[in-house]
C-alpha atoms as a PDB file:
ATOM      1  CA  UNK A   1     115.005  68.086 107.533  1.00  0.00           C
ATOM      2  CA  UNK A   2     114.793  69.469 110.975  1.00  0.00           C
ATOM      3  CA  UNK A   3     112.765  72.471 110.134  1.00  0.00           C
ATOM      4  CA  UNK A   4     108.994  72.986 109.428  1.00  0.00           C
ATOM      5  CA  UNK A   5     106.928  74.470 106.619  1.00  0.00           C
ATOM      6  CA  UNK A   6     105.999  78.091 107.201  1.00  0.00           C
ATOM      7  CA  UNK A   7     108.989  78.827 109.724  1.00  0.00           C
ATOM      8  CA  UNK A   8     110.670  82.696 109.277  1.00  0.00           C
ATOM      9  CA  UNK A   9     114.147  82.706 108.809  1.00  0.00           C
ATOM     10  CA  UNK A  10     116.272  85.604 108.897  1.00  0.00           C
ATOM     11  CA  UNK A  11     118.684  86.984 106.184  1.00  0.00           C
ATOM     12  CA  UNK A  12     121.332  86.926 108.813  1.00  0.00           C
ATOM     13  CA  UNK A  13     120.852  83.077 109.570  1.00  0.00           C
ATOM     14  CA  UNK A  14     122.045  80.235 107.806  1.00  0.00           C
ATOM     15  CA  UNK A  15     119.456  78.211 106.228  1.00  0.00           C
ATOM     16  CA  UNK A  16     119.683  74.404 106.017  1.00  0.00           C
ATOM     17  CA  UNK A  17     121.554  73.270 103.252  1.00  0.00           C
ATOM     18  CA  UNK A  18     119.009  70.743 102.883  1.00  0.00           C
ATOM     19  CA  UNK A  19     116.142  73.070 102.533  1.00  0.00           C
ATOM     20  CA  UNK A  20     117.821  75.088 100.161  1.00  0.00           C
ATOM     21  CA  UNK A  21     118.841  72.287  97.957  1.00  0.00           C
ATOM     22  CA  UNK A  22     114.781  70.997  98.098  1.00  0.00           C
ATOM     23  CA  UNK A  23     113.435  74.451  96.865  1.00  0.00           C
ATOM     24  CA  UNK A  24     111.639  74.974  93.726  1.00  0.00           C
ATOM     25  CA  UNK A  25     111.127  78.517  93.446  1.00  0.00           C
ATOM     26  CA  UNK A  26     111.783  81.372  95.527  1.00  0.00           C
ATOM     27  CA  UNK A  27     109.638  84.560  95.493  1.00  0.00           C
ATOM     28  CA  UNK A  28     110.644  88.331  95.661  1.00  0.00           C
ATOM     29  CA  UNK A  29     107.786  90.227  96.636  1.00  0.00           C
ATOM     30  CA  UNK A  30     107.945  93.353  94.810  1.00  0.00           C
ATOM     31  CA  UNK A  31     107.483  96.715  96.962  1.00  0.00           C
ATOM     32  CA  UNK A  32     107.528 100.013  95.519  1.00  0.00           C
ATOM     33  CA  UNK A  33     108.206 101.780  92.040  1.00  0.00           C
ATOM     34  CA  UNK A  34     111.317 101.699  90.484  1.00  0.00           C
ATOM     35  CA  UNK A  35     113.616 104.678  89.988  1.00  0.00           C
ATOM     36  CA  UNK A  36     115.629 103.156  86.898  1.00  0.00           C
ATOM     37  CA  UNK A  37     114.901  99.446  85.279  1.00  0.00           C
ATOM     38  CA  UNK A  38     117.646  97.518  86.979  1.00  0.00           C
ATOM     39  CA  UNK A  39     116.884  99.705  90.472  1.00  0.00           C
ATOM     40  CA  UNK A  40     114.440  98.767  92.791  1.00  0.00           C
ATOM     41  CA  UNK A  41     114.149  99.999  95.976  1.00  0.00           C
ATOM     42  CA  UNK A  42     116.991  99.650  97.961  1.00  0.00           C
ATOM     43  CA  UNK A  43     114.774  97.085 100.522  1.00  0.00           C
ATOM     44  CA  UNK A  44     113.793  95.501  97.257  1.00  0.00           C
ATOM     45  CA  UNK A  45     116.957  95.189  96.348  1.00  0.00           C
ATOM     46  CA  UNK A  46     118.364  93.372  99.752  1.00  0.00           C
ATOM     47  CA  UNK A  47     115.485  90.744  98.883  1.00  0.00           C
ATOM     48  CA  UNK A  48     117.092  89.977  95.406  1.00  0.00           C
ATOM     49  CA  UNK A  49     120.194  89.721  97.355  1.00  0.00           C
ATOM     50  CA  UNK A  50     118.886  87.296  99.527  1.00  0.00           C
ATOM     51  CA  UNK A  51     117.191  85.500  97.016  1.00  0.00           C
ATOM     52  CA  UNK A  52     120.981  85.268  94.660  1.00  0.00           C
ATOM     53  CA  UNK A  53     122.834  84.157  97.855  1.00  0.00           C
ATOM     54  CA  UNK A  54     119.920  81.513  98.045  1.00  0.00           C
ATOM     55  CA  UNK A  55     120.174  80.567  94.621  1.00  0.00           C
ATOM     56  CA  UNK A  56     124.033  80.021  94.812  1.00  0.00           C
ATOM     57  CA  UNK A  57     123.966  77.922  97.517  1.00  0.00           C
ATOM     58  CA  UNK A  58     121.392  75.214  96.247  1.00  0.00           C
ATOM     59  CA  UNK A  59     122.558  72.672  94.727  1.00  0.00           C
ATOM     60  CA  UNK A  60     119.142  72.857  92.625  1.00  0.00           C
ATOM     61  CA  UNK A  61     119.389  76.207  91.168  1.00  0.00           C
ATOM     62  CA  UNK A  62     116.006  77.164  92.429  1.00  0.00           C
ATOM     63  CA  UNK A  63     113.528  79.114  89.784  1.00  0.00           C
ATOM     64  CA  UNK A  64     113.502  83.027  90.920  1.00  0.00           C
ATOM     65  CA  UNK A  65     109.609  84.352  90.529  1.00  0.00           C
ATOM     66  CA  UNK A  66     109.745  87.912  90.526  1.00  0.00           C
ATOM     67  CA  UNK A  67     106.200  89.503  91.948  1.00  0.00           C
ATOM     68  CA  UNK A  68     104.519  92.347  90.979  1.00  0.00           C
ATOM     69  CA  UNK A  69     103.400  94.378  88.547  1.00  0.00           C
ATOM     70  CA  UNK A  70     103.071  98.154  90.599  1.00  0.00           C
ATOM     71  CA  UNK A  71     101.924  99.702  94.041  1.00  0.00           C
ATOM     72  CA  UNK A  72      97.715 100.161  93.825  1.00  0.00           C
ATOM     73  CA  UNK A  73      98.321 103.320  95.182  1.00  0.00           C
ATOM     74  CA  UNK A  74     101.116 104.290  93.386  1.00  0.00           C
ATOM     75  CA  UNK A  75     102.277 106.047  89.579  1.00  0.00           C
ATOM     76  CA  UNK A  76     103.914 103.662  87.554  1.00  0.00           C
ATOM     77  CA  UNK A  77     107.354 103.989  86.246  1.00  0.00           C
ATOM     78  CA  UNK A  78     107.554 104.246  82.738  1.00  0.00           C
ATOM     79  CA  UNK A  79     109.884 103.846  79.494  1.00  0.00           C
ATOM     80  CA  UNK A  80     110.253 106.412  76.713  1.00  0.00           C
ATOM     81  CA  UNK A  81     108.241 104.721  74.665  1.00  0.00           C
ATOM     82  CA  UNK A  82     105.616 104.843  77.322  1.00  0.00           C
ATOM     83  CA  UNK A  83     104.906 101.431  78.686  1.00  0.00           C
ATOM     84  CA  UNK A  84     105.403 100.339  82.271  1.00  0.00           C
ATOM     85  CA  UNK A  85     108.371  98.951  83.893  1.00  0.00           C
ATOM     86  CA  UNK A  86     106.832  96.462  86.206  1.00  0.00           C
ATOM     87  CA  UNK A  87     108.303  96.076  89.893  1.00  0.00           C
ATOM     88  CA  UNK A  88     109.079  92.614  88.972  1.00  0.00           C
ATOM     89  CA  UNK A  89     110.854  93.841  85.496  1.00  0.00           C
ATOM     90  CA  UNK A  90     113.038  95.918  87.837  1.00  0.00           C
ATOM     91  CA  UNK A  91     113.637  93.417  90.146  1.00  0.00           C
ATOM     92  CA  UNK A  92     114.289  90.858  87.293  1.00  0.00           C
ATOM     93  CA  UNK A  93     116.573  93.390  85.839  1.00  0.00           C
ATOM     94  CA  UNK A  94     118.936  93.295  88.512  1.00  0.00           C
ATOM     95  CA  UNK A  95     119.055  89.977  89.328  1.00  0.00           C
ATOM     96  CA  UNK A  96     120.200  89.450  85.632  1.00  0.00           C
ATOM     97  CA  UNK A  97     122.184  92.474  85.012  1.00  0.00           C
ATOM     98  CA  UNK A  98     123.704  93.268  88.297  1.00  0.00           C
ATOM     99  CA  UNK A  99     124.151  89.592  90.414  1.00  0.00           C
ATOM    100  CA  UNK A 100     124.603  86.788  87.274  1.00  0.00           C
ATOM    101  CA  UNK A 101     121.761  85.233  87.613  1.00  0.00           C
ATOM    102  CA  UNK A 102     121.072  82.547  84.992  1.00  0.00           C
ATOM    103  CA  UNK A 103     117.895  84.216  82.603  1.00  0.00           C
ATOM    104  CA  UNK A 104     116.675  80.342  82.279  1.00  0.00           C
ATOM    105  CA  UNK A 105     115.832  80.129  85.920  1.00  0.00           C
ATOM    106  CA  UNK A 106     114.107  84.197  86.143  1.00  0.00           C
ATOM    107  CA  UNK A 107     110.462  84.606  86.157  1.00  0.00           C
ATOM    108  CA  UNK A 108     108.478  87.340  86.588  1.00  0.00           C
ATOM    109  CA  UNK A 109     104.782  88.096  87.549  1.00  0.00           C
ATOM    110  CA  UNK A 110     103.249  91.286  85.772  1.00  0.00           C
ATOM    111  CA  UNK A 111      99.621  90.986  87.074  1.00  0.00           C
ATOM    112  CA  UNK A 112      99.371  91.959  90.956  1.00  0.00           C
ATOM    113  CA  UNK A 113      99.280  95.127  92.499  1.00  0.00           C
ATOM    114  CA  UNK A 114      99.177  94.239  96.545  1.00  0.00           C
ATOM    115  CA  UNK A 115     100.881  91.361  98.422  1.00  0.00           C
ATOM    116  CA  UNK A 116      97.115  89.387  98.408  1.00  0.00           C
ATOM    117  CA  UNK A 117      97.404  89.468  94.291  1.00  0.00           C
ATOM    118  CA  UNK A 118     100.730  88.655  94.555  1.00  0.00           C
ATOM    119  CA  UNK A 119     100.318  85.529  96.240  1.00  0.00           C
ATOM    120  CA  UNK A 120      96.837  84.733  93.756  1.00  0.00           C
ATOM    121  CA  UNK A 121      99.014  85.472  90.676  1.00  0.00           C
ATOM    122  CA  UNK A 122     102.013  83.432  91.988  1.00  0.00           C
ATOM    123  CA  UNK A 123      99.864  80.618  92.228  1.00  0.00           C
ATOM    124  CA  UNK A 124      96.945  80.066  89.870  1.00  0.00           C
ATOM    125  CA  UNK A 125      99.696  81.546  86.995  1.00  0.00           C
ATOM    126  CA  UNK A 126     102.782  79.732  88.067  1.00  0.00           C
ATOM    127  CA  UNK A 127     102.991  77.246  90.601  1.00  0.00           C
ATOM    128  CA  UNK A 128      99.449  75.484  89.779  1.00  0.00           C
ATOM    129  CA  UNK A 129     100.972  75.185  86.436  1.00  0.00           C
ATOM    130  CA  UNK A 130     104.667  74.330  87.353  1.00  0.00           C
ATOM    131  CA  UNK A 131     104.161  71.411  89.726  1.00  0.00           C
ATOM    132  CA  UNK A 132     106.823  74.048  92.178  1.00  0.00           C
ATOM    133  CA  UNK A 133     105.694  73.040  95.608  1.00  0.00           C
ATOM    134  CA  UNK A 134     108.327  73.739  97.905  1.00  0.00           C
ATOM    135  CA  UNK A 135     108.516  77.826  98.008  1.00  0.00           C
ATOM    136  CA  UNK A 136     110.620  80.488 100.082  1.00  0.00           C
ATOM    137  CA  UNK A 137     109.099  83.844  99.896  1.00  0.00           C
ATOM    138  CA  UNK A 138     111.382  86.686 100.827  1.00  0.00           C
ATOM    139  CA  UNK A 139     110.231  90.103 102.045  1.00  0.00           C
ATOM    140  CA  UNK A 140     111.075  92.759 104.586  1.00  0.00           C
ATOM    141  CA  UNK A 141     110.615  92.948 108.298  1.00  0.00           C
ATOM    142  CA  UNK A 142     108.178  95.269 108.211  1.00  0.00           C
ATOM    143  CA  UNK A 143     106.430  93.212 105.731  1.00  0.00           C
ATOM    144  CA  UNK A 144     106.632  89.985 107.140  1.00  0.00           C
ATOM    145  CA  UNK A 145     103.728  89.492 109.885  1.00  0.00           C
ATOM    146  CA  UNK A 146     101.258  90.428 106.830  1.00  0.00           C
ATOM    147  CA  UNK A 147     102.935  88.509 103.543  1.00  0.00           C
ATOM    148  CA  UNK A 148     102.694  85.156 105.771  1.00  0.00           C
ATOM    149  CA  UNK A 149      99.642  85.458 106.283  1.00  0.00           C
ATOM    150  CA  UNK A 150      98.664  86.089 102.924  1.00  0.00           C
ATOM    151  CA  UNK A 151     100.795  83.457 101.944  1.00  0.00           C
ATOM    152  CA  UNK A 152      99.406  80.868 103.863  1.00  0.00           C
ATOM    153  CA  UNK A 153      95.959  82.132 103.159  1.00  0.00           C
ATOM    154  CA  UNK A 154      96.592  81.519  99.472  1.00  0.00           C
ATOM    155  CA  UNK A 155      98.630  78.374  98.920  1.00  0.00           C
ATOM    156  CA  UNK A 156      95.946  76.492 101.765  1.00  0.00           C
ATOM    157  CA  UNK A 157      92.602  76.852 100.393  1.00  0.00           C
ATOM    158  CA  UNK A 158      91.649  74.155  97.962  1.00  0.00           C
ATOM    159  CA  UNK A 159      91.046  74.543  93.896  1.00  0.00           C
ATOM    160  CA  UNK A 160      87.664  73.910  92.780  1.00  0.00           C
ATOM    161  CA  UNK A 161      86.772  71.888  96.016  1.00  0.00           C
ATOM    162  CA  UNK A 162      89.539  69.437  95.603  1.00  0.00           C
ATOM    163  CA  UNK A 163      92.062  68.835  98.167  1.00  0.00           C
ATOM    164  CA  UNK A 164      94.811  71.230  99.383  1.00  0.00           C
ATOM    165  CA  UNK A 165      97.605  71.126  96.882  1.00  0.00           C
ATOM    166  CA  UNK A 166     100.859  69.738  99.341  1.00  0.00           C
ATOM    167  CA  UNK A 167     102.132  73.155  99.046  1.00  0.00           C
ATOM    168  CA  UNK A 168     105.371  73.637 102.035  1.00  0.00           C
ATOM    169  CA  UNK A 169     106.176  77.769 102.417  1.00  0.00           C
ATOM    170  CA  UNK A 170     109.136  78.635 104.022  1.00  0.00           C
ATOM    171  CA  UNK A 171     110.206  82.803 104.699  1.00  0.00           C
ATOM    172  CA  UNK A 172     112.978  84.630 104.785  1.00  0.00           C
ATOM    173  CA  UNK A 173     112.594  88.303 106.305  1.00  0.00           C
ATOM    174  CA  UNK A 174     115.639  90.898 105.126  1.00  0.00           C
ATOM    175  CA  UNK A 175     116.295  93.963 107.064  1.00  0.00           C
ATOM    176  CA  UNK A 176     114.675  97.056 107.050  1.00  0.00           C
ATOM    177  CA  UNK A 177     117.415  98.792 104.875  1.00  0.00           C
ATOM    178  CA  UNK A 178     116.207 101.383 103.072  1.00  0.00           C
ATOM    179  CA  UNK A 179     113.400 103.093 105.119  1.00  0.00           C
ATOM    180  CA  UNK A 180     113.194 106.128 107.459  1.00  0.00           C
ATOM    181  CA  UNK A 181     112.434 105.294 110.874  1.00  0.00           C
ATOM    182  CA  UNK A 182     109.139 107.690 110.219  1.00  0.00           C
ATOM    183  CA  UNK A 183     108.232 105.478 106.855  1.00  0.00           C
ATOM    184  CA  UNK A 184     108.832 101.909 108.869  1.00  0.00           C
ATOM    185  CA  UNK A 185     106.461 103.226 111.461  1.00  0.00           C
ATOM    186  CA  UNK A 186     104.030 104.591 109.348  1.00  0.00           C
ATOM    187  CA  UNK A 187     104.085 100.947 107.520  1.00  0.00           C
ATOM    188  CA  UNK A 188     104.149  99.110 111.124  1.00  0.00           C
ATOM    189  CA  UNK A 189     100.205 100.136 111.678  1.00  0.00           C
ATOM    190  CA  UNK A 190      99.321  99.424 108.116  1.00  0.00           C
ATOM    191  CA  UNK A 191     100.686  96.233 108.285  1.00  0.00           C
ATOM    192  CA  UNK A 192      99.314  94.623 111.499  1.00  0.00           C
ATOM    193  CA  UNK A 193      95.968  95.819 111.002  1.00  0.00           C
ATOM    194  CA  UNK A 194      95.746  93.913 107.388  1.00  0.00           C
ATOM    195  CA  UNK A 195      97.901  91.163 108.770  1.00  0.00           C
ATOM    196  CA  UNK A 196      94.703  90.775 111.614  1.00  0.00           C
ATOM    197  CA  UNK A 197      92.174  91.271 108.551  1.00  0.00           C
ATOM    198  CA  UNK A 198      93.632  88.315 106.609  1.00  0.00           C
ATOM    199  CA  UNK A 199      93.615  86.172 110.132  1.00  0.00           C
ATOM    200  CA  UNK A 200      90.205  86.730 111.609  1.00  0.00           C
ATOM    201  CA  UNK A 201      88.260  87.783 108.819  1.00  0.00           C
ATOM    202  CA  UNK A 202      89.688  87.036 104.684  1.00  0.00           C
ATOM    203  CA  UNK A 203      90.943  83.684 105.452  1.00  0.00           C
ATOM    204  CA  UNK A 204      87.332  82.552 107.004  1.00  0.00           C
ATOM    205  CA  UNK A 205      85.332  83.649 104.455  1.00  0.00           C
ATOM    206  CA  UNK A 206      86.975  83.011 101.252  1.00  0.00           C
ATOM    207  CA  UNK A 207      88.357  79.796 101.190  1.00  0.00           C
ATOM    208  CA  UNK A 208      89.055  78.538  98.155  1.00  0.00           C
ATOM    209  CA  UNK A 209      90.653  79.631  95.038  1.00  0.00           C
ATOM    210  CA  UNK A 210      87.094  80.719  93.382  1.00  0.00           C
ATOM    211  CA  UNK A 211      86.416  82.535  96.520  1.00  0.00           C
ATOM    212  CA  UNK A 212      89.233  84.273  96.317  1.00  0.00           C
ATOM    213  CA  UNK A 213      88.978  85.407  93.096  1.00  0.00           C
ATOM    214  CA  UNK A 214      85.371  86.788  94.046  1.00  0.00           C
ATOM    215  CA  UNK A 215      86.871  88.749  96.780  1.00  0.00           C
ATOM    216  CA  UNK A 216      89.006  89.881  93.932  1.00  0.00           C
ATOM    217  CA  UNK A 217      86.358  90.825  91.529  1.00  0.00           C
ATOM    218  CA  UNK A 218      84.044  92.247  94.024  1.00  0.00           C
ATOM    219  CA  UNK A 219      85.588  93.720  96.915  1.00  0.00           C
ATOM    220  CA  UNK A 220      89.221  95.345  96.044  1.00  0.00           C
ATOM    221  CA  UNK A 221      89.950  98.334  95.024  1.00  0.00           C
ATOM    222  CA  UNK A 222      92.373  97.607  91.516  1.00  0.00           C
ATOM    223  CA  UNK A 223      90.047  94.220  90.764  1.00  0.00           C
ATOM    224  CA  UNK A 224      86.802  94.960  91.025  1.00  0.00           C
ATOM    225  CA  UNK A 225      85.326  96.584  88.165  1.00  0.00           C
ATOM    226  CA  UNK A 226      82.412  98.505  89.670  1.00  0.00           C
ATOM    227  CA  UNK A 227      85.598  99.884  91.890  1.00  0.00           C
ATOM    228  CA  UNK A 228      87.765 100.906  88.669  1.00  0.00           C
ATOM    229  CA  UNK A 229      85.252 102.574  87.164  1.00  0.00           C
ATOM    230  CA  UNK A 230      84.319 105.348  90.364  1.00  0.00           C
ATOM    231  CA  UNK A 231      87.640 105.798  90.525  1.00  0.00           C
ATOM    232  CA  UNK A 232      87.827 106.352  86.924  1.00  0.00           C
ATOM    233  CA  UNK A 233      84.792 108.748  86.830  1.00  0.00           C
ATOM    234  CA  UNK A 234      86.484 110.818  89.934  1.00  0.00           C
ATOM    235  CA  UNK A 235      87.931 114.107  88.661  1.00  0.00           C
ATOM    236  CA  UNK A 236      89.171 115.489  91.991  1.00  0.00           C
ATOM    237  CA  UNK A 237      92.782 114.094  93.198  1.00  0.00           C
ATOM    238  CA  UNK A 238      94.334 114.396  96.414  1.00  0.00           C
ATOM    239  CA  UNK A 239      97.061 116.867  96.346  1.00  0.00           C
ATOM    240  CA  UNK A 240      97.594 117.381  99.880  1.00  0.00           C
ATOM    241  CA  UNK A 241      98.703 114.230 102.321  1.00  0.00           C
ATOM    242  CA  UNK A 242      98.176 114.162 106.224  1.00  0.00           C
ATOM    243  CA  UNK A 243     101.581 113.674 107.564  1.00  0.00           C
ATOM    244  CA  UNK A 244     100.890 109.914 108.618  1.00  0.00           C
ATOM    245  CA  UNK A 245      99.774 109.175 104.953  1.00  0.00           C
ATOM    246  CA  UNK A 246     102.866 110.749 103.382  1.00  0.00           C
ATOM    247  CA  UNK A 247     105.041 108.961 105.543  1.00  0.00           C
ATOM    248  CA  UNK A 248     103.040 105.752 104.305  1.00  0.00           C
ATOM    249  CA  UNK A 249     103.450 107.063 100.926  1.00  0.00           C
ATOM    250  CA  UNK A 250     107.215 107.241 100.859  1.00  0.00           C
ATOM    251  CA  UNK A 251     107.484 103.675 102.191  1.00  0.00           C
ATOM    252  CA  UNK A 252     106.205 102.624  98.864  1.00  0.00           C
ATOM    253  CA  UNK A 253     108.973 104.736  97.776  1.00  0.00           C
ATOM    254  CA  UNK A 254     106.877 107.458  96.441  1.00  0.00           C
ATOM    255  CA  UNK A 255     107.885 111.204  97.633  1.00  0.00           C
ATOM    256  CA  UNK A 256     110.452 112.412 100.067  1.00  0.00           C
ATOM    257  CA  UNK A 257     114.181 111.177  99.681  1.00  0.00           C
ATOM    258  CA  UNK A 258     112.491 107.720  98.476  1.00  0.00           C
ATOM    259  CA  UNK A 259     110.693 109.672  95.791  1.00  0.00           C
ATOM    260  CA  UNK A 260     113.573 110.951  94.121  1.00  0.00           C
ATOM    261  CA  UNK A 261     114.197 109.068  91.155  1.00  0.00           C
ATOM    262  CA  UNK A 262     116.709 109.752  88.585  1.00  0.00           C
ATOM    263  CA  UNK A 263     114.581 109.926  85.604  1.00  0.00           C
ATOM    264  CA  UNK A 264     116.585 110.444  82.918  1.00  0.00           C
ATOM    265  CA  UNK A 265     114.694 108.791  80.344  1.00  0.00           C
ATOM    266  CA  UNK A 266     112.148 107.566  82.637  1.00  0.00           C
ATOM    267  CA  UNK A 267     108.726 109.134  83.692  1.00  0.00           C
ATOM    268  CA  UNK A 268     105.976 108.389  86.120  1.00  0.00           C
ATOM    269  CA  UNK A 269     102.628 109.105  84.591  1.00  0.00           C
ATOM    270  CA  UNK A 270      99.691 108.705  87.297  1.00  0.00           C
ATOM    271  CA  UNK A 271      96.986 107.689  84.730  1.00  0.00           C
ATOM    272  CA  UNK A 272      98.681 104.650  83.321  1.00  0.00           C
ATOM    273  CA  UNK A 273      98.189 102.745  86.095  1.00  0.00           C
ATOM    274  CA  UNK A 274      94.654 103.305  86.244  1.00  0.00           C
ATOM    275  CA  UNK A 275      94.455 102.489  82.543  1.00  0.00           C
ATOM    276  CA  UNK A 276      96.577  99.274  83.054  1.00  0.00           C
ATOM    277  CA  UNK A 277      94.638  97.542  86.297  1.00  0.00           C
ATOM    278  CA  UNK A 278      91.147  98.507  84.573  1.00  0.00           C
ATOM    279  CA  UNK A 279      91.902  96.497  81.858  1.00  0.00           C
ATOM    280  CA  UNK A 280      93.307  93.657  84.393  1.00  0.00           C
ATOM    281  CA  UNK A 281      89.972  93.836  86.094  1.00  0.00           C
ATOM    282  CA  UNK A 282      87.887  93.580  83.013  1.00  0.00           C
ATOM    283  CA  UNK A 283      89.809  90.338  82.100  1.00  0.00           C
ATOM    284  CA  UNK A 284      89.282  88.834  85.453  1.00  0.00           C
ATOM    285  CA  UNK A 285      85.548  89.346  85.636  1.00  0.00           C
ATOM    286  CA  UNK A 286      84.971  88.164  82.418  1.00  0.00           C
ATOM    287  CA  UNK A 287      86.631  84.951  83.409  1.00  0.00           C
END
């Protein structure tokens, strides 16, 4: 098709009709709380406008997976009744609502809470099942160098020893609407440092699915239950932020001008996400 798996294409660059009309599924990688249901961030949203324009122009009609279910390090939105709104409800939301998009061909992910869960959830829930094999993952810029990696991390290793599973990722990286110069910088660090981490260290030791899932269980923060439960047990909360972490902060679109969300009927509560990834963890260890 005159292309190859795992190439980066840009939002502003036409992709081959021919790889468009071969897609299964195209991912939006979530990336920061919500201020209303149907609104995203605003780089969020330029991803589910990529993905739509995508979506239009295949012949196929391509499923949409929406990822994510929050930011580890971040409140959750919620509804007046009290639940969460997921990232990927939001971003689901308007897809539907605001750009047309079929509901028969919108998915949505309600289980990860980094870009490494993202891609574990994406697969062993969805396209293990699905038979989707051809995938275009859209992100931002600033989020690129560190999602392929991930990505390619992920869909390579093998399932229970058996061979690799034919998977062909393709990107598409959106512009860094949205973001403060000071909040794209602050990111820039974050991400090439895990972007290396995934490269020379996560991707050599844990290389298959079950690995993964151990590195899950036992070393992160939101999946590891030993983890959960310090945090739990901790009664002393960081009020004040070092200018650098702020700034990393409001990338995720929590304080500052990012952090002002139009509430309404809405509310951020800071235990509920606790409350919600313990009980994710407790699931995955037990399986």
């Amino acid at each position: 098709m005159g292309f190859e798996a795992g190439h980066v294409f840009q939002v502003d660059e036409a992709l081959p009709q021919a790889l468009m009309d071969s897609l299964d599924v195209i991912f939006v990688l979530g990336g920061g709380v919500p201020s209303a249901p149907d609104k995203p961030p605003f780089y969020v949203e330029k991803r589910c406008d990529a993905a739509a324009q995508v979506y239009q122009q295949s012949q196929k009609s391509p499923a949409i997976l929406c990822l994510s279910a929050g930011t580890a390090h971040m409140p959750q939105l919620l509804s007046v009744d009290g639940l969460p709104v997921w990232e990927s409800t939001s971003s689901a939301t308007y897809l539907l609502d605001k750009l047309k998009i079929p509901p028969k061909d919108v998915f949505v992910e309600t289980t990860s809470y980094d870009t490494i869960s993202n891609a574990y959830f994406a697969r062993t829930s969805f396209t293990d099942v699905t038979g989707w094999k051809r995938l275009l993952i859209i992100t931002n810029e600033f989020h690129m160098e560190r999602t392929k990696a991930i990505f390619d991390w992920i869909f390579g290793v093998s399932r229970m020893g058996s061979a690799e599973y034919g998977y062909e990722l393709y990107y598409l990286s959106c512009d860094n609407e949205g973001l403060s110069s000071e909040a794209i910088a602050a990111r820039a660090e974050h991400e090439a440092k895990g972007a290396k981490n995934v490269r020379d260290k996560l991707a050599k030791e844990y290389n298959s699915l079950r690995g993964v899932l151990q590195f899950l269980t036992e070393k992160h923060d939101f999946y590891s239950a030993t983890k959960l439960s310090q945090q739990a047990i901790q009664t002393q909360l960081q009020s004040d932020l070092d200018p650098k972490s702020a700034a990393l902060k409001r990338s995720y679109g929590g304080g500052g001008d990012l952090g002002k969300m139009e509430r309404s009927s809405y509310t951020i509560h800071p235990i509920w996400l606790l409350v919600t990834v313990t009980v994710t963890a407790v699931v995955l260890k037990k399986w």
